[in-house]
Protein backbone atom coordinates (compact mmCIF):
# COMPACT_ATOMS: atom_id res chain seq x y z
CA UNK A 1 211.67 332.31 12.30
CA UNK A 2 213.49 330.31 9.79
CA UNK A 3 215.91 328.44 12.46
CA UNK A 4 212.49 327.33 14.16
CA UNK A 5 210.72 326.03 11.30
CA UNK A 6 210.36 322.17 11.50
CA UNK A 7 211.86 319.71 8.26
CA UNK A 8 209.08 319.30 6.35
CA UNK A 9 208.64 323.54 6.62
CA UNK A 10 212.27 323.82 5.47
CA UNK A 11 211.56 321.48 2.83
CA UNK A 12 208.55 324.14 1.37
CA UNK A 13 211.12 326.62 1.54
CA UNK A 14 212.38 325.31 -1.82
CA UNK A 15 209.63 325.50 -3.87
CA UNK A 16 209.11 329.28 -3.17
CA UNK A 17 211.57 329.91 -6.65
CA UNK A 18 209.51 327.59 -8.58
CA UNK A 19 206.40 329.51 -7.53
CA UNK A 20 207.78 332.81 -8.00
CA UNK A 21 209.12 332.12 -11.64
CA UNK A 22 205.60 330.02 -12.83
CA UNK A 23 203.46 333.15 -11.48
CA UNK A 24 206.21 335.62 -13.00
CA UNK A 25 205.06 334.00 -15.95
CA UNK A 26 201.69 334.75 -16.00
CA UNK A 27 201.89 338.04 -14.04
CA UNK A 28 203.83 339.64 -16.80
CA UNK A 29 200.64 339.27 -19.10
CA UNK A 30 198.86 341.53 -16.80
CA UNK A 31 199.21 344.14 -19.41
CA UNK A 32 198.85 342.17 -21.91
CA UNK A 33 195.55 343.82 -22.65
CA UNK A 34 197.01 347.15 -23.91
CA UNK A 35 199.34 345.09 -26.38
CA UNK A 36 195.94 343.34 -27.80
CA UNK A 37 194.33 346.88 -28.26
CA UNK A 38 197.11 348.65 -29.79
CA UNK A 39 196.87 345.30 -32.81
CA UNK A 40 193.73 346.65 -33.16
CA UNK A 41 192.12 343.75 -31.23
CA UNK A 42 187.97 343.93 -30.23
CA UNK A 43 187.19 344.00 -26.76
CA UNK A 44 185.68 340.52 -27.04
CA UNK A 45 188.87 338.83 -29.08
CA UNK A 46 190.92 340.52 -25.77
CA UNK A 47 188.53 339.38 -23.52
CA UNK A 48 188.70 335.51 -24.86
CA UNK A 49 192.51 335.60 -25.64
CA UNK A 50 192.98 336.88 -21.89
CA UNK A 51 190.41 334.42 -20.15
CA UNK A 52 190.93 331.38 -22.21
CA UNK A 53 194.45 330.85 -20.14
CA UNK A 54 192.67 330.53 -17.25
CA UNK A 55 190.33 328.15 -18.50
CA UNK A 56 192.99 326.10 -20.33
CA UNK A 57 194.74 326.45 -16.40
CA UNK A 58 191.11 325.35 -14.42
CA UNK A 59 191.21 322.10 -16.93
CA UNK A 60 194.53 321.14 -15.91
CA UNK A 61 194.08 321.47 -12.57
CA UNK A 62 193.23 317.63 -12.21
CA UNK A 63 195.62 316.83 -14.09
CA UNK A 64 198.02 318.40 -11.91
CA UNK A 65 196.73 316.36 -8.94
CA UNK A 66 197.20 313.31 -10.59
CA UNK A 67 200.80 314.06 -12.28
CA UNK A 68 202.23 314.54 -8.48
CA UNK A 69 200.52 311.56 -7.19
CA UNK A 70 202.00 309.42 -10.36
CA UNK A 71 205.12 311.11 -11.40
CA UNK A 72 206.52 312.74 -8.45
CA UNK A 73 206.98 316.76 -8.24
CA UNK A 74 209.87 317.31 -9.55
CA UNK A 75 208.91 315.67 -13.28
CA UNK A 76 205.46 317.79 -12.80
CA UNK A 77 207.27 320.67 -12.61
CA UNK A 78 209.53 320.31 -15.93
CA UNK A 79 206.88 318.95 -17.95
CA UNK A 80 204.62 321.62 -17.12
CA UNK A 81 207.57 323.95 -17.33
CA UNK A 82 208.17 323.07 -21.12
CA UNK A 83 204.42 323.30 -21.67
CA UNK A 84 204.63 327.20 -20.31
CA UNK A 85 207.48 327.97 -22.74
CA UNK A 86 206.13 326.59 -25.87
CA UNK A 87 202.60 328.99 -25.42
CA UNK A 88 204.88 331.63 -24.56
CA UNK A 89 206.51 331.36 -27.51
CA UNK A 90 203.82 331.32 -29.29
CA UNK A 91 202.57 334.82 -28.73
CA UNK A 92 204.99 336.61 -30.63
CA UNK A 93 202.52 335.80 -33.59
CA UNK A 94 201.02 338.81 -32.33
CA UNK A 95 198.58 339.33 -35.93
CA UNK A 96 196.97 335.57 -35.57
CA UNK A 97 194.64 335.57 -33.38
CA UNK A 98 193.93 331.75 -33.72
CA UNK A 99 198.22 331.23 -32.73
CA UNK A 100 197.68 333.44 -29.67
CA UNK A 101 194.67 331.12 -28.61
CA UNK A 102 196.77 328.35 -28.89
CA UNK A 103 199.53 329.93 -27.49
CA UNK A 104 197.64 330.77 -23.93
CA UNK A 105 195.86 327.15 -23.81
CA UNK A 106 199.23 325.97 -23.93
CA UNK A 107 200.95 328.30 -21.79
CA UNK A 108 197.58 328.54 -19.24
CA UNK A 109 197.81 324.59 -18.93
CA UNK A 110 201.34 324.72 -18.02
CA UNK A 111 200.66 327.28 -15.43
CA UNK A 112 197.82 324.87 -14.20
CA UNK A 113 199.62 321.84 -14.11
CA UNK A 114 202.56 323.65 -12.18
CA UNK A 115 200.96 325.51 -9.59
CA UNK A 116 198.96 322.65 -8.48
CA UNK A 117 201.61 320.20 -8.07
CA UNK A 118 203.52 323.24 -5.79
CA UNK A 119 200.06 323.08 -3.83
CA UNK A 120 199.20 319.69 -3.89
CA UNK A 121 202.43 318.95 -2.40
CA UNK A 122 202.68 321.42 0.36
CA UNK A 123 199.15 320.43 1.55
CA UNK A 124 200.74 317.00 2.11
CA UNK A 125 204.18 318.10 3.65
CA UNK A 126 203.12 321.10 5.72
CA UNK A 127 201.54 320.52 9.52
CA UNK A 128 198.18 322.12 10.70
CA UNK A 129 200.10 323.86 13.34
CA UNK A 130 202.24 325.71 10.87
CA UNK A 131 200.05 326.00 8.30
CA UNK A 132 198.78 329.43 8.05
CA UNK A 133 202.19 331.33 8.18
CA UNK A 134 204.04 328.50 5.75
CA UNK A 135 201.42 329.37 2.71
CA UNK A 136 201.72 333.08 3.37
CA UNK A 137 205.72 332.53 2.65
CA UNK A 138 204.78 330.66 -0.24
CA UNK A 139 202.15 333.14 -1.53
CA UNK A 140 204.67 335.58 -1.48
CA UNK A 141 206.36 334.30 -4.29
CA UNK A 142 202.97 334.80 -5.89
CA UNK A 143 202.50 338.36 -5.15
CA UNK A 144 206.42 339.66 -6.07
CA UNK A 145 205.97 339.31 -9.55
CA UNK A 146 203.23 342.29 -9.62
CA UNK A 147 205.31 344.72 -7.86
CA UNK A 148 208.50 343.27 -10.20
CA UNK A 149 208.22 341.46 -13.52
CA UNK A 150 204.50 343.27 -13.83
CA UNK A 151 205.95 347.05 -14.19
CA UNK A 152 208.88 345.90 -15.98
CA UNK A 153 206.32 344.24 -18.84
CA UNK A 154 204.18 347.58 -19.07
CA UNK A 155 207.49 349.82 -18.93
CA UNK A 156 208.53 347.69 -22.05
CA UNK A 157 205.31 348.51 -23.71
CA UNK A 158 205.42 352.03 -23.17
CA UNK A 159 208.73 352.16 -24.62
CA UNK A 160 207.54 350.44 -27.81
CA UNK A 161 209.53 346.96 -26.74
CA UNK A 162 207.08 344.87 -27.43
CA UNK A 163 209.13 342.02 -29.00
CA UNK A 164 211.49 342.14 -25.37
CA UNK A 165 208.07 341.70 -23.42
CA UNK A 166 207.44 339.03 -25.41
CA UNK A 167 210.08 336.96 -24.61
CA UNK A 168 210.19 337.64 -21.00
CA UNK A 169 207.60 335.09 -20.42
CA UNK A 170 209.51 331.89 -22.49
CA UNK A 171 212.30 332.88 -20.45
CA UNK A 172 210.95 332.51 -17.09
CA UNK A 173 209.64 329.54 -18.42
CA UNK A 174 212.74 327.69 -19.07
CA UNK A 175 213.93 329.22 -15.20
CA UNK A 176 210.52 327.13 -14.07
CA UNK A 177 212.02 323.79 -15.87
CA UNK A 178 215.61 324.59 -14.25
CA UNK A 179 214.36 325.31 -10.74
CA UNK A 180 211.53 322.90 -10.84
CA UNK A 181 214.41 319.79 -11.30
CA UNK A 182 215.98 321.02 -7.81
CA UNK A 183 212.84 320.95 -5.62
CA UNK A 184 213.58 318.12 -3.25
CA UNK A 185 211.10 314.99 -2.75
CA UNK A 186 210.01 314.44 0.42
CA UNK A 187 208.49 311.38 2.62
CA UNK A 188 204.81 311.55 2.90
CA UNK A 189 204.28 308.39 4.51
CA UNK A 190 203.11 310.51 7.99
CA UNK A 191 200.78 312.26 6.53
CA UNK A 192 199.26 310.36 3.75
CA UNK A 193 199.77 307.33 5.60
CA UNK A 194 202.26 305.38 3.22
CA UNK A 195 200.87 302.39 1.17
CA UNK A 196 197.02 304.05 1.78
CA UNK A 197 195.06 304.72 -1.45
CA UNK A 198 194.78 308.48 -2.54
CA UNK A 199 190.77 309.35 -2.03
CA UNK A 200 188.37 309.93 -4.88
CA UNK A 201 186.60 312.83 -6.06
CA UNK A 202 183.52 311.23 -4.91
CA UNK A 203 184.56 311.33 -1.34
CA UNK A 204 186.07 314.99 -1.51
CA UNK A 205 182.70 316.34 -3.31
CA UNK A 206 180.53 314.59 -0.40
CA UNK A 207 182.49 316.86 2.03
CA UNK A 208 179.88 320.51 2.29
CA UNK A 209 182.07 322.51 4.04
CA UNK A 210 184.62 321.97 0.64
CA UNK A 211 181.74 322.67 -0.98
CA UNK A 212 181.52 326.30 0.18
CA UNK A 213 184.72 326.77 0.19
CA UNK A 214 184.83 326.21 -3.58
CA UNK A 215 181.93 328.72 -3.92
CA UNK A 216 183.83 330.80 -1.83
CA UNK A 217 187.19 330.74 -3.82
CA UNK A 218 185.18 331.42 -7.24
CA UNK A 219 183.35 334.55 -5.80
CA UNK A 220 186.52 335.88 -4.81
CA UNK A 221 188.73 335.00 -7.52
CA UNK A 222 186.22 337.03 -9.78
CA UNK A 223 186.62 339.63 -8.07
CA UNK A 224 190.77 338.83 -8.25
CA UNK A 225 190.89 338.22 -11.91
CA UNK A 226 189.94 342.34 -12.43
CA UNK A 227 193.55 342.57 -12.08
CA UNK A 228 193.83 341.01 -15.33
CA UNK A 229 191.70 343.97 -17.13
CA UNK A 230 193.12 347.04 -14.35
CA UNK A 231 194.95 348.06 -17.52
CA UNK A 232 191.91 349.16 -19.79
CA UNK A 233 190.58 351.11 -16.69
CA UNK A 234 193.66 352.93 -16.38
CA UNK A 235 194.63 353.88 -19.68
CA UNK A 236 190.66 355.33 -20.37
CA UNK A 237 192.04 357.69 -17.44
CA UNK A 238 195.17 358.41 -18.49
CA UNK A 239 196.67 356.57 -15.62
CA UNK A 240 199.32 353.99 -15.07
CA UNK A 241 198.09 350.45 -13.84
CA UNK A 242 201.34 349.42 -11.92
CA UNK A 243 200.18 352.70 -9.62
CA UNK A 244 197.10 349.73 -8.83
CA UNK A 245 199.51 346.65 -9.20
CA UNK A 246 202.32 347.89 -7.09
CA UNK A 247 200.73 349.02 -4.21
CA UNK A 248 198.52 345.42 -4.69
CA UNK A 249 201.39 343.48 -4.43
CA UNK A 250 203.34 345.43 -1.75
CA UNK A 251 200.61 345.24 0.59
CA UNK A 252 199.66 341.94 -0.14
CA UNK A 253 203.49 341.17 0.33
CA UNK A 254 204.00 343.03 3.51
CA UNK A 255 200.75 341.66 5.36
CA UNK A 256 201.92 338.30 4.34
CA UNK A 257 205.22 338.64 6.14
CA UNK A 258 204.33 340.50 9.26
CA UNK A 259 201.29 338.49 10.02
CA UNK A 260 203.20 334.87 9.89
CA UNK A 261 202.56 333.55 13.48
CA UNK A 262 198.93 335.65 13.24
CA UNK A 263 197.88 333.34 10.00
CA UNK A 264 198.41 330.35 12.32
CA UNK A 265 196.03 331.22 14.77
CA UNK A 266 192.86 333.63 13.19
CA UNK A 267 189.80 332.17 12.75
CA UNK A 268 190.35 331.08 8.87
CA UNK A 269 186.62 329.89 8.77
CA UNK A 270 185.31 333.17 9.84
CA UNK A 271 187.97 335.64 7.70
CA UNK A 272 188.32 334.33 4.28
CA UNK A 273 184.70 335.59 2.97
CA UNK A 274 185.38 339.27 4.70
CA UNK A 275 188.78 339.20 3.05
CA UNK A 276 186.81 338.55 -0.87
CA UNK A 277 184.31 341.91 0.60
CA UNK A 278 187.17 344.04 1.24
CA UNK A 279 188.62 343.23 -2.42
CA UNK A 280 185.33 344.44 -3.64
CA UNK A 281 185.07 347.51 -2.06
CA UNK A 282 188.59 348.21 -3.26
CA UNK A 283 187.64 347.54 -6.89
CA UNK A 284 184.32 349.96 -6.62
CA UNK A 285 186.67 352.73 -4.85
CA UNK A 286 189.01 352.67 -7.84
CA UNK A 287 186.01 351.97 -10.33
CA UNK A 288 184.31 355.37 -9.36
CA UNK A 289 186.60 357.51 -8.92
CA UNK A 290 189.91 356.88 -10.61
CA UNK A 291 192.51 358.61 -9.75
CA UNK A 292 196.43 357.96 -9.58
CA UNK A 293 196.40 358.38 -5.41
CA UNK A 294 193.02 356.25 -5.33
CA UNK A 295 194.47 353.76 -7.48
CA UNK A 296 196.88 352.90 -4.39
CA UNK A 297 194.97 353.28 -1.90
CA UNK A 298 192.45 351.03 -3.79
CA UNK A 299 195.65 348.66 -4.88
CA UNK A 300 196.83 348.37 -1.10
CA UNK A 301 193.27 347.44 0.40
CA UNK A 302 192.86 344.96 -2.46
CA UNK A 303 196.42 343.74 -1.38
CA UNK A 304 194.95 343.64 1.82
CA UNK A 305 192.08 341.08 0.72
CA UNK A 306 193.93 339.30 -1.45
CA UNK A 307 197.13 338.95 0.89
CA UNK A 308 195.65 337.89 4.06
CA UNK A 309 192.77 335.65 1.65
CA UNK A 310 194.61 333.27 -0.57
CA UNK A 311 196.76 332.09 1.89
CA UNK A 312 193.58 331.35 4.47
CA UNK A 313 191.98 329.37 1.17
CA UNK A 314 194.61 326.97 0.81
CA UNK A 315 195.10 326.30 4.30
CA UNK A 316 191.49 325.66 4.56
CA UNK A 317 191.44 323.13 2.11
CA UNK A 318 193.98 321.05 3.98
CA UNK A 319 192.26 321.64 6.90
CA UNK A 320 189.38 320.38 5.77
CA UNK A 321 190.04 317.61 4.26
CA UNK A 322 191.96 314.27 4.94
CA UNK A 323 195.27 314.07 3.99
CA UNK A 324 194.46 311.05 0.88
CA UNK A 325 192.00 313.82 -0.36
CA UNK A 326 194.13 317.14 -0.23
CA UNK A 327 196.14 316.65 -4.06
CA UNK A 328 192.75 316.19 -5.45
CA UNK A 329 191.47 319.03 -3.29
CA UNK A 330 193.59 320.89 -4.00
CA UNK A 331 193.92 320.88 -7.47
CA UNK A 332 189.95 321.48 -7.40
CA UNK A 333 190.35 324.47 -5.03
CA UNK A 334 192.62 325.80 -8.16
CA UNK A 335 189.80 324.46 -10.76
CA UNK A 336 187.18 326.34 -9.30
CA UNK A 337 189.73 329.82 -8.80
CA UNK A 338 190.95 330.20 -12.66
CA UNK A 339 187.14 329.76 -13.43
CA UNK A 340 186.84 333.39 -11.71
CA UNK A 341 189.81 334.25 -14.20
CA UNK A 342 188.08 332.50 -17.45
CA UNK A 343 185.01 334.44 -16.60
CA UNK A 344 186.01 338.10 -15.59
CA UNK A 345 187.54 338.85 -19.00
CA UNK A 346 184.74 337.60 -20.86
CA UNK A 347 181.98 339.39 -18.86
CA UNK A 348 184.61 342.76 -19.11
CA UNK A 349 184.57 342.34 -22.99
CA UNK A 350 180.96 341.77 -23.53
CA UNK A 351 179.72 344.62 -21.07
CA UNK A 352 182.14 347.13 -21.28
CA UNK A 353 180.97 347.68 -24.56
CA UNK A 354 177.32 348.28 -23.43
CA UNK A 355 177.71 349.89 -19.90
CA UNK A 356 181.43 351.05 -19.89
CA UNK A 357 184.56 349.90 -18.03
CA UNK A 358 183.87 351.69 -14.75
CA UNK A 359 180.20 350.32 -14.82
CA UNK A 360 181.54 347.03 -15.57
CA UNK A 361 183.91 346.64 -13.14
CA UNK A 362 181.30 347.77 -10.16
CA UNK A 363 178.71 345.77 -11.74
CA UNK A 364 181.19 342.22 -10.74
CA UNK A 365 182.20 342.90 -8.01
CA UNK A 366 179.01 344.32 -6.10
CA UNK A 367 177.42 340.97 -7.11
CA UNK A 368 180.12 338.58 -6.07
CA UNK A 369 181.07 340.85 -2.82
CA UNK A 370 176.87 340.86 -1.79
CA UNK A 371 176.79 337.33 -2.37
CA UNK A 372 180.10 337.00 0.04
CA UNK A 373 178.25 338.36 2.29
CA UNK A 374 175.60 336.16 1.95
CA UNK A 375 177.60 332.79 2.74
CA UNK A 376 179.86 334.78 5.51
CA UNK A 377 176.29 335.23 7.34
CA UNK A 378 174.42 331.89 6.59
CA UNK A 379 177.49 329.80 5.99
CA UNK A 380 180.86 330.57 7.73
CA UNK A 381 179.57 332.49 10.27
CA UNK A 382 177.44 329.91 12.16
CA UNK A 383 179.90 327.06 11.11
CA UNK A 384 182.46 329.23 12.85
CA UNK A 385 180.10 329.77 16.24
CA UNK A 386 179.35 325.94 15.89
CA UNK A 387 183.36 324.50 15.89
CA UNK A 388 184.90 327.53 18.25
């Protein structure tokens, strides 16, 4: 598969590191949660110091866009590198709540910042034709760290490590700076069109389809960012979250890499909402009846979702849109995503209080998986019908 991939493919290739060790970095805070409680942390300071990374990461995301288009990706990627390890850091200030809200902006923005310009820049170097399968390798780099750095962090924890968790995340960081300064540049004259103007956002918000698609993203990265608070379902049960995480990841992982030349060719406009329902279901299986074996089974048809869905988002977005318009696209794409992740933890922490965490957790994603149903049948489906 590799021998046959075209340059600008091979080219990719290299920033599937960078994209491994940037989501390392934030996967390993997937447990985070339990740390927070046993500091005697409320549900609502856990649900802000969780969530507010994600919304210091959705206001970066322009900024992302516009870094690559000024600076180039491989000064992106070190800048926003730096910016990762310095909010790490700052989290082993574990009793200051205001330091650990610092700490995530900073860290949350780096993450921003970094994963766009990987994504900005493969929408520009990566051809329609290829498209599909060349963002599921590159995903996979996003899913790893769940099955890897994810039960490593809560293994830590149970072992009273805390302080070695900790620093797992500035150390990735500085891996993000290192690997981030090899990542080749490459010539986008043939698909930007050389001395052409990047578009503005006035031109990618006049597109509707995007429009959708944004909608789209946000319902289903709701439903995503439950991952984020799997850990305060499973310990109420006595049960391990990496049992959820692991089988997540693998599946996600595994459908990812067997279904390369498939993502090319499915019907991306018809899948992705189904993909966000299927996530859903998983989270209401493991809501209402938690269990260790329903926690995988629940984990691998989330990693189903998830693994076959993220990849079809991204290569929508450059399909969509024209290639002056896809590093602001796709930075917005990634806006609109972490505002799922800002959100989730602070509904979690508000409700679970009231209506408990099983409730909760049903509660978000019936509403966001009805409503993907909605815009699968009045949206995607007919815009599907309408292009076949």
């Amino acid at each position: 598969m590799l021998a046959k991939m075209p340059q600008d493919a091979k080219l990719l290739m290299n920033l599937f590191m960078p994209f491994f060790l940037i989501s390392s970095a934030r996967h390993v805070y997937l447990t985070y949660g339990s740390l927070l409680q046993y500091h005697k942390f409320s549900y609502e300071a856990i649900g802000w110091i969780l969530g507010i990374y994600f919304l210091a990461a959705m206001a970066s995301r322009p900024l992302g866009g516009w870094m690559l288009e000024k600076f180039g990706i491989r000064r992106t990627l070190i800048l926003s590198g730096m910016f990762s390890f310095i909010g790490c850091s700052l989290l082993f200030f574990r009793e200051s709540m205001a330091l650990l809200l610092i700490g995530r902006i900073i860290s949350g923005a780096g993450f921003g910042v970094y994963s766009t310009g990987i994504f900005s820049y493969q929408a520009l170097c990566v051809p329609q034709k290829t498209r599909g399968s060349m963002l599921s390798l590159l995903t996979v780099g996003g899913m790893l760290p769940i099955a890897t750095v994810t039960p490593l962090g809560e293994w830590l924890l149970l072992g009273s490590q805390s302080t070695l968790y900790l620093a797992i995340g500035p150390a990735l960081s500085l891996l993000c700076c290192f690997w981030g300064s090899r990542v080749g540049t490459a010539a986008t004259e043939e698909t930007h069109g050389g001395e052409k103007p990047w578009g503005t956002y006035s031109e990618l918000f006049s597109s509707r389809s995007f429009l959708f698609l944004l909608l789209t993203g946000t319902l289903i990265s709701l439903i995503n960012a439950i991952n984020i608070n799997i850990s305060l379902l499973a310990v109420e049960n006595g049960l391990m979250a990496s049992h959820f995480l692991m089988a997540n990841a693998a599946a996600a992982v595994l459908i990812r890499l067997a279904g390369l030349s498939l993502l090319n060719t499915l019907p991306r406009v018809a899948l992705l909402a189904p993909c966000g329902v299927l996530m859903a279901c998983s989270v209401v299986l493991v809501s209402l009846f938690p269990t260790s074996g329903i926690f995988v089974i629940g984990g691998i048809l989330f990693g189903i979702g998830i693994g076959t869905g993220f990849p079809m988002l991204h290569a929508l977005t450059a399909d969509i849109l024209d290639p002056a318009l896809r590093p602001k696209g796709a930075s917005a794409v990634l806006l609109f995503y972490d505002g799922g992740f800002f959100l989730t933890p602070l509904i979690v922490g508000y409700f679970l209080p009231l209506l408990g965490t099983s409730e909760t957790f049903t509660m978000i994603a019936v509403a966001a998986g009805c409503a993907l149903v909605l815009l699968e049948i009045f949206y995607w489906l007919p815009l599907y019908v309408k292009t076949k």
